[in-house]
Protein backbone atom coordinates (compact mmCIF):
# COMPACT_ATOMS: atom_id res chain seq x y z
CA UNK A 1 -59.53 71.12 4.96
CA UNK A 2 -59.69 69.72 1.69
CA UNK A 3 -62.03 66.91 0.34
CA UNK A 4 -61.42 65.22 -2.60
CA UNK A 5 -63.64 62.57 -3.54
CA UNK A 6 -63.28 59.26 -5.82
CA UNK A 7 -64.77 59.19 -9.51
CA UNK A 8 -67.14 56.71 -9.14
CA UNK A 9 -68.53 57.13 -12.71
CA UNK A 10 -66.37 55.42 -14.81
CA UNK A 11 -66.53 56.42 -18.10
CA UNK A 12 -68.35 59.19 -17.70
CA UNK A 13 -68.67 62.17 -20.31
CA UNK A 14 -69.93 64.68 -17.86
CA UNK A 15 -71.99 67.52 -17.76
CA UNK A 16 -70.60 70.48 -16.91
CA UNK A 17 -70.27 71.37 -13.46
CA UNK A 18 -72.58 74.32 -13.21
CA UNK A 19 -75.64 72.61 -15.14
CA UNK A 20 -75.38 69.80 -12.84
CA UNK A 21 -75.37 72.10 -9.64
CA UNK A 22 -78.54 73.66 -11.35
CA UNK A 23 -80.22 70.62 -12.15
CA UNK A 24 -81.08 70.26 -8.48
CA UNK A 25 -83.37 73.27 -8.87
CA UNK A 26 -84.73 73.20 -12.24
CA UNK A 27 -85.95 71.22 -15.04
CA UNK A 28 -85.16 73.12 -18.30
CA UNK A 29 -87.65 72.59 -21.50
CA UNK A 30 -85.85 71.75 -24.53
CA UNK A 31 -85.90 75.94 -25.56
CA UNK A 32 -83.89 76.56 -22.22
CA UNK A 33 -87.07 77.63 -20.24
CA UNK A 34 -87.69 76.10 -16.83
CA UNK A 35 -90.24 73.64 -16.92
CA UNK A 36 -90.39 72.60 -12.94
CA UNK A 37 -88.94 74.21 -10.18
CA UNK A 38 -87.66 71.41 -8.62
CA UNK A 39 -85.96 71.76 -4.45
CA UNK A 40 -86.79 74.28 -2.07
CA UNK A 41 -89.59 77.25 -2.07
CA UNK A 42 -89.91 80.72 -4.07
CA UNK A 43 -90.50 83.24 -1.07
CA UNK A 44 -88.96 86.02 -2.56
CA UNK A 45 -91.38 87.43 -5.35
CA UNK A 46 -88.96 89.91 -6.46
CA UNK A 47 -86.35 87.86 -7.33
CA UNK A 48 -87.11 84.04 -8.48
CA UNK A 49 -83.45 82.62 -8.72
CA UNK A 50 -83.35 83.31 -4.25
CA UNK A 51 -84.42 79.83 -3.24
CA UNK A 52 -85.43 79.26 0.25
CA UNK A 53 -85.26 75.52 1.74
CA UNK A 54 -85.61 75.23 5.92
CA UNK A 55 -83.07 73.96 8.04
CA UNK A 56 -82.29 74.02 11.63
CA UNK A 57 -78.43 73.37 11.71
CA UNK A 58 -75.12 74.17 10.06
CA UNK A 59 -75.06 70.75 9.74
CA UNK A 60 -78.84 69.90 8.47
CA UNK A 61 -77.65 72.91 5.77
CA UNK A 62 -74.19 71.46 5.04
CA UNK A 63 -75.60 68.01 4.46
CA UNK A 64 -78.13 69.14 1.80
CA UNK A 65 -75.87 71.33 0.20
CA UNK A 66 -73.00 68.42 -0.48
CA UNK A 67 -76.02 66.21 -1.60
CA UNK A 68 -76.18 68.13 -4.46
CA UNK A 69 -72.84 67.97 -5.81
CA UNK A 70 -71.36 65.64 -8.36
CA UNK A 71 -69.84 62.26 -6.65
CA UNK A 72 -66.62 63.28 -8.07
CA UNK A 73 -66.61 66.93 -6.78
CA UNK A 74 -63.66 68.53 -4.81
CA UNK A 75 -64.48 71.47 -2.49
CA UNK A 76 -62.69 72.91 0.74
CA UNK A 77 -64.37 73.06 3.88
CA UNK A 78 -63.79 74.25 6.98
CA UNK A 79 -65.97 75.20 10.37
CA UNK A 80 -68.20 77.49 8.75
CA UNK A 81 -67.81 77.54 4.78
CA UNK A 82 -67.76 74.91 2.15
CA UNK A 83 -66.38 76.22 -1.73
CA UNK A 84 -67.49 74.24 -4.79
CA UNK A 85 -64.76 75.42 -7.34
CA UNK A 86 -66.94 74.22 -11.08
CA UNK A 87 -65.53 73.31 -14.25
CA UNK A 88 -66.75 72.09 -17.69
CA UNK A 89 -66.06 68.94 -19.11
CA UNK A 90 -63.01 70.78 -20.71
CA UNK A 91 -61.80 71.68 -17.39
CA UNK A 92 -62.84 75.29 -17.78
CA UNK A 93 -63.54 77.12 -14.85
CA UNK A 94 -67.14 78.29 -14.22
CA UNK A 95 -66.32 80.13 -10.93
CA UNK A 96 -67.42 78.62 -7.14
CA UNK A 97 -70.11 77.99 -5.18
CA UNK A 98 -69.96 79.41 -1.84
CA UNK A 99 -72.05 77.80 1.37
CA UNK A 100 -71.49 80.13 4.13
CA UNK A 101 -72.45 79.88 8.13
CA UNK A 102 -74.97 82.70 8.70
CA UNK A 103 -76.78 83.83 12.17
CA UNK A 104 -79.58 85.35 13.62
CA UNK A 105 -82.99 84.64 11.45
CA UNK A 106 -80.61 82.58 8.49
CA UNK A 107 -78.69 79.24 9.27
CA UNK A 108 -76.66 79.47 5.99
CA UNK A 109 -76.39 80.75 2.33
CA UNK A 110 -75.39 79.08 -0.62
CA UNK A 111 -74.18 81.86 -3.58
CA UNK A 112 -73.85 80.60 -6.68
CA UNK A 113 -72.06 82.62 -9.84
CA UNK A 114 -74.14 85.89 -11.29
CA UNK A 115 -73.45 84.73 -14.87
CA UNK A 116 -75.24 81.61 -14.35
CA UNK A 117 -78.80 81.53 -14.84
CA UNK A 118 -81.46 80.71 -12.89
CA UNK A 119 -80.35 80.05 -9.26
CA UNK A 120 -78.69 83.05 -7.51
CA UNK A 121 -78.68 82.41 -4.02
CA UNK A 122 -79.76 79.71 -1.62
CA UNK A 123 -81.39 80.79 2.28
CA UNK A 124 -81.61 78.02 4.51
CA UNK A 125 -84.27 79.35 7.10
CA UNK A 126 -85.16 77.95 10.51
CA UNK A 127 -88.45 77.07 11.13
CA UNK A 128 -88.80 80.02 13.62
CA UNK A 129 -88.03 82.78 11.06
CA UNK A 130 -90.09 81.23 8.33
CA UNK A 131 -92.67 83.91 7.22
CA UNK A 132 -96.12 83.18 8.33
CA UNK A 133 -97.61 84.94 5.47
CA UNK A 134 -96.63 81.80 2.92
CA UNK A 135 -98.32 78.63 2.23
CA UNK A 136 -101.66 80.31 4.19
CA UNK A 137 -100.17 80.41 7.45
CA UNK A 138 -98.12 76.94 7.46
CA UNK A 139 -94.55 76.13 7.77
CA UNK A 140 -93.04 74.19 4.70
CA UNK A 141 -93.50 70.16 5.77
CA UNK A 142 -96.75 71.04 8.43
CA UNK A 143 -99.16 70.17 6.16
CA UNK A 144 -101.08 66.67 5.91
CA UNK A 145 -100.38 64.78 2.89
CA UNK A 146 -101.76 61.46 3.53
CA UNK A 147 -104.67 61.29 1.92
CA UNK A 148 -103.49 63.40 -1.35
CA UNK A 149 -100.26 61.16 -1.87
CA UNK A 150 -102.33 58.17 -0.62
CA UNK A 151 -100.85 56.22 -3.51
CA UNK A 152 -97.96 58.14 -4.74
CA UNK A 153 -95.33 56.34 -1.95
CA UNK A 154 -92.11 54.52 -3.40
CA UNK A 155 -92.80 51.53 -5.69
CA UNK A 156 -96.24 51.95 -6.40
CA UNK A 157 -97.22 51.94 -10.37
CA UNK A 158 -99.59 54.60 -11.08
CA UNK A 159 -101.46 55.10 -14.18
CA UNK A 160 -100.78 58.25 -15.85
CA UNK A 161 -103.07 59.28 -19.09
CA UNK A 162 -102.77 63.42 -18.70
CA UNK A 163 -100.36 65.45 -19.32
CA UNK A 164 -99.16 63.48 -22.04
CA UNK A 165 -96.33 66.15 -22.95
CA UNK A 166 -93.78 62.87 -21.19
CA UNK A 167 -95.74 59.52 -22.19
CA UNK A 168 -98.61 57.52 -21.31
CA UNK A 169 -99.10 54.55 -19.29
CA UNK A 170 -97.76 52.64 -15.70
CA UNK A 171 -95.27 54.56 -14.21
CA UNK A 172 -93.08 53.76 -10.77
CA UNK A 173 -92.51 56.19 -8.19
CA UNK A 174 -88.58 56.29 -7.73
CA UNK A 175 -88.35 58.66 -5.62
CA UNK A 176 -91.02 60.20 -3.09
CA UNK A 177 -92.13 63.89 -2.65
CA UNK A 178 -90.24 65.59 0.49
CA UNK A 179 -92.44 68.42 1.54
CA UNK A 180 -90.22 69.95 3.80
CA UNK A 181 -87.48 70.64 1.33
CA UNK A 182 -90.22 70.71 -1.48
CA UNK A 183 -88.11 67.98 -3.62
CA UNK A 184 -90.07 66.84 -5.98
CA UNK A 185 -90.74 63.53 -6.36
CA UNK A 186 -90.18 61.22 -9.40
CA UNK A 187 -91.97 58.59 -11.71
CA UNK A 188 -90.43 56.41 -14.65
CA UNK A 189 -91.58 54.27 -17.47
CA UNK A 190 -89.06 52.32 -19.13
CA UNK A 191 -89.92 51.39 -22.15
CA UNK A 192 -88.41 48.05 -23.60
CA UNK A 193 -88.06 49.47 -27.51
CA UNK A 194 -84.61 50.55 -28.68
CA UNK A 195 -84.32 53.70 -30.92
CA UNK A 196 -81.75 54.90 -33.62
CA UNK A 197 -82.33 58.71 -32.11
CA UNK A 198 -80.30 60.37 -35.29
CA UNK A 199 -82.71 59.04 -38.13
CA UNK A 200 -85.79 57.46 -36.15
CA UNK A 201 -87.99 59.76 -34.23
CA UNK A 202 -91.45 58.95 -35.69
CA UNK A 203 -93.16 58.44 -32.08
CA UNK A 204 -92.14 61.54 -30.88
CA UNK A 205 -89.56 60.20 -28.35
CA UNK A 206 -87.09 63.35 -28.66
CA UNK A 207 -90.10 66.05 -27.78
CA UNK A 208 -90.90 63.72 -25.10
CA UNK A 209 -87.23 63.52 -23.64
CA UNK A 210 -85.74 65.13 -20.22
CA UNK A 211 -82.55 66.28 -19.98
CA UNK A 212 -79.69 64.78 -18.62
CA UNK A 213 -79.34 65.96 -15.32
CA UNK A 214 -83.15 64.73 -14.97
CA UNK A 215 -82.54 61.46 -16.03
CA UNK A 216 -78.91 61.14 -13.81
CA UNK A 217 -81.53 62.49 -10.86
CA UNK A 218 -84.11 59.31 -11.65
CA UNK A 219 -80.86 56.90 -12.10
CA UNK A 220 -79.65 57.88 -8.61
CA UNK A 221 -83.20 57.49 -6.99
CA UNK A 222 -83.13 54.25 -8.36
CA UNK A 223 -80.33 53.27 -7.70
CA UNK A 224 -80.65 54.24 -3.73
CA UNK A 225 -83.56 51.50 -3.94
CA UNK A 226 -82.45 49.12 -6.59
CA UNK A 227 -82.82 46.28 -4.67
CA UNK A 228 -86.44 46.78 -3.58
CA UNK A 229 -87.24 48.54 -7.34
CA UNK A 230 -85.81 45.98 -9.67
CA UNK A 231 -88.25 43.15 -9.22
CA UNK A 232 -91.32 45.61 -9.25
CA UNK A 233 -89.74 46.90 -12.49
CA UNK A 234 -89.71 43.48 -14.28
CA UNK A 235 -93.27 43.08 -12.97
CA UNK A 236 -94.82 46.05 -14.31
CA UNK A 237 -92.72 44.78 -18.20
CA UNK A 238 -90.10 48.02 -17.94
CA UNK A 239 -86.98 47.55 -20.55
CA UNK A 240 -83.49 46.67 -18.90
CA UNK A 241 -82.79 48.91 -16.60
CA UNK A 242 -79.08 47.95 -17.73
CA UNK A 243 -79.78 49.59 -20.65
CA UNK A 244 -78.37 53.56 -21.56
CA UNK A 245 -81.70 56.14 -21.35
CA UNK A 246 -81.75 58.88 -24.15
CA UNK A 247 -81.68 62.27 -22.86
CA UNK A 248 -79.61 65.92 -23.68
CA UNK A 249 -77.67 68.64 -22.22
CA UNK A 250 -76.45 72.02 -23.42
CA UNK A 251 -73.49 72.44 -24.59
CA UNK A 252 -70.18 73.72 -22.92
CA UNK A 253 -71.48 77.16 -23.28
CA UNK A 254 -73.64 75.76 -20.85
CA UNK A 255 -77.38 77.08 -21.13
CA UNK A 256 -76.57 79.39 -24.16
CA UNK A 257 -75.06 76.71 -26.65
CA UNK A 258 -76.24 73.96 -28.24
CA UNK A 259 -78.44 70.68 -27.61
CA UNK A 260 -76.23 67.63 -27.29
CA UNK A 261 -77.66 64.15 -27.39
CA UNK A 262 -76.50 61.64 -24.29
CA UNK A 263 -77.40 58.80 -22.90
CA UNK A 264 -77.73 57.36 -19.22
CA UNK A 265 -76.58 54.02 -18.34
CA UNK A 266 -79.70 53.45 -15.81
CA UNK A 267 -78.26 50.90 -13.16
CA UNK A 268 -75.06 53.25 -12.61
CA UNK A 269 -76.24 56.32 -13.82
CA UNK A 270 -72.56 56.82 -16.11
CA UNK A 271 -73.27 59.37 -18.46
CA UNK A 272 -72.41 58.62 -22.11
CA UNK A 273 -72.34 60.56 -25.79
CA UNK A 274 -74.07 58.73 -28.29
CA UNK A 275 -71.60 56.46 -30.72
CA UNK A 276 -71.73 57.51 -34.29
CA UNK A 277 -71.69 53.98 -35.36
CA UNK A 278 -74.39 52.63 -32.80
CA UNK A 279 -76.36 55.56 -31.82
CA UNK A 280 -79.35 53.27 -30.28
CA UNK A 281 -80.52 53.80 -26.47
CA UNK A 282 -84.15 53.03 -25.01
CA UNK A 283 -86.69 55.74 -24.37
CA UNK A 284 -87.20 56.59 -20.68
CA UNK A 285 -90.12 58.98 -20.22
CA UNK A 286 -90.44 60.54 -16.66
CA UNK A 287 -92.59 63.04 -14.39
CA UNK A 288 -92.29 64.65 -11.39
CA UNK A 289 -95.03 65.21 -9.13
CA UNK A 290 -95.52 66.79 -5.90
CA UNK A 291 -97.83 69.43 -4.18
CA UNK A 292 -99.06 72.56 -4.11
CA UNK A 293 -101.71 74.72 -1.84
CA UNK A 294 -104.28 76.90 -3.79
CA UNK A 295 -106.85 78.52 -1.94
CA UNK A 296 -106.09 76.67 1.57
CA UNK A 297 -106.18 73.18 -0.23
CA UNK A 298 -103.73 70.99 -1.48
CA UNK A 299 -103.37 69.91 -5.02
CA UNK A 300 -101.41 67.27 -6.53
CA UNK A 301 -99.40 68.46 -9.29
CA UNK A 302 -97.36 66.43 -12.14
CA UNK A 303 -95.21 67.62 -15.02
């Protein structure tokens, strides 16, 4: 069958299909190198755009794999395949994404496009054909996190002071770290100053920005919450969270083109170009943070 869904966004100058699809999976530095790798687990060595996540079901699979498509996206679907068919913001096609119904040691595979970068293919592995050899021994969500992400649960303020490559100072946890699907989780700091980003960017604020599917990513977490968030927000001193968030995106030519400056209404997550004649947004700075085993132990990591 077909499923078209409702365009919830408004006005809402997208992002292309194809870097929102990969947005789930990376976090691109402003030079079009991958910051953090950020859903699902690296087993393949040989080939880092195969991402592994575990699943048990067709369903479990099929449920993850529509959570990462736009609100507006139309697919077809039927008892054992779902296809993604991705456009620009032109309407130009950028080919399909195909989740398929696999057996045997696989419960499904995602294939995404060979021309675009970084994320090839998606395995959704049972727990009983996990490889024993990764994460020393331990299946992806077995290991105990309580006392390493003591404080990092949703709504807490933490105090961040290093790395400094995103901002300084109290930030919120928006969204939690899932171990099992290794989704990382996310931290904000709005701040309350307004910026003309065209002509003013003496404190830094554009080398300190995230892109656009990053920010729409933090917007959604929020906005899952927003009723338990809000008031902590206003607590802590954050800006409006009505307020649009600076961020980018590539161009149409998707990773390969040019760096386009946007802006994130917060509370709906409606993406927006800036106006010519009122360019202003707030700065929203931003980390994610989960963890990571070295040497047996586990390590809490933020970027």
């Amino acid at each position: 069958m077909s499923c078209e869904k409702d365009n919830k966004q408004g006005l809402d100058y997208s992002i292309n299909d194809a870097a929102y699809f990969i947005g789930n999976f990376v976090s691109l530095n402003l030079d079009g190198t991958i910051s953090v790798r950020l859903t699902g687990y690296c087993l393949n060595e040989a080939d880092d755009t195969e991402i592994s996540i575990p699943a048990e079901s067709w369903g479990e699979a099929v449920t993850l794999f529509k959570s990462w498509l736009p609100d507006n996206a139309s697919y077809t679907e039927n008892e054992s395949s779902i296809t993604w068919g991705m456009s620009d913001s032109e309407g130009k096609s950028q080919g399909s994404v195909a989740l398929t119904r696999k057996t045997g040691g696989l419960v499904a595979e995602a294939v995404v496009p060979s021309e675009i970068p970084y994320v090839h293919t998606i395995r959704f592995i049972p727990k009983a054909s996990w490889p024993e050899n990764s994460f020393g021994g331990k299946f992806a969500g077995d290991w105990d996190t309580n006392e390493v992400l003591d404080s990092y649960f949703l709504g807490n303020v933490v105090l961040i002071d290093t790395p400094s490559h995103h901002g300084t100072g109290k930030f919120m946890i928006v969204r939690e770290y899932d171990q099992k699907k290794n989704e990382k989780g996310i931290l904000v700091n709005i701040q309350n100053k307004s910026y003309n980003f065209w002509i003013d960017n003496t404190d830094g604020v554009v080398k300190r920005s995230r892109s656009t599917t990053d920010i729409k990513a933090a917007s959604r977490a929020y906005i899952e919450n927003k009723a338990d968030l809000d008031p902590l927000m206003a607590d802590v001193g954050f800006g409006s969270r009505t307020a649009n968030m600076y961020c980018w995106e590539w161009s149409d030519s998707f990773f390969f083109g040019g760096k386009q400056d946007k802006r994130v209404k917060f509370d709906t997550a409606e993406v927006t170009s800036l106006n010519p004649f009122y360019p202003n947004a707030n700065e929203i700075q931003m980390y994610y943070f989960w963890m990571e085993e070295k040497d047996g132990k586990l390590q809490l990591m933020i970027d």
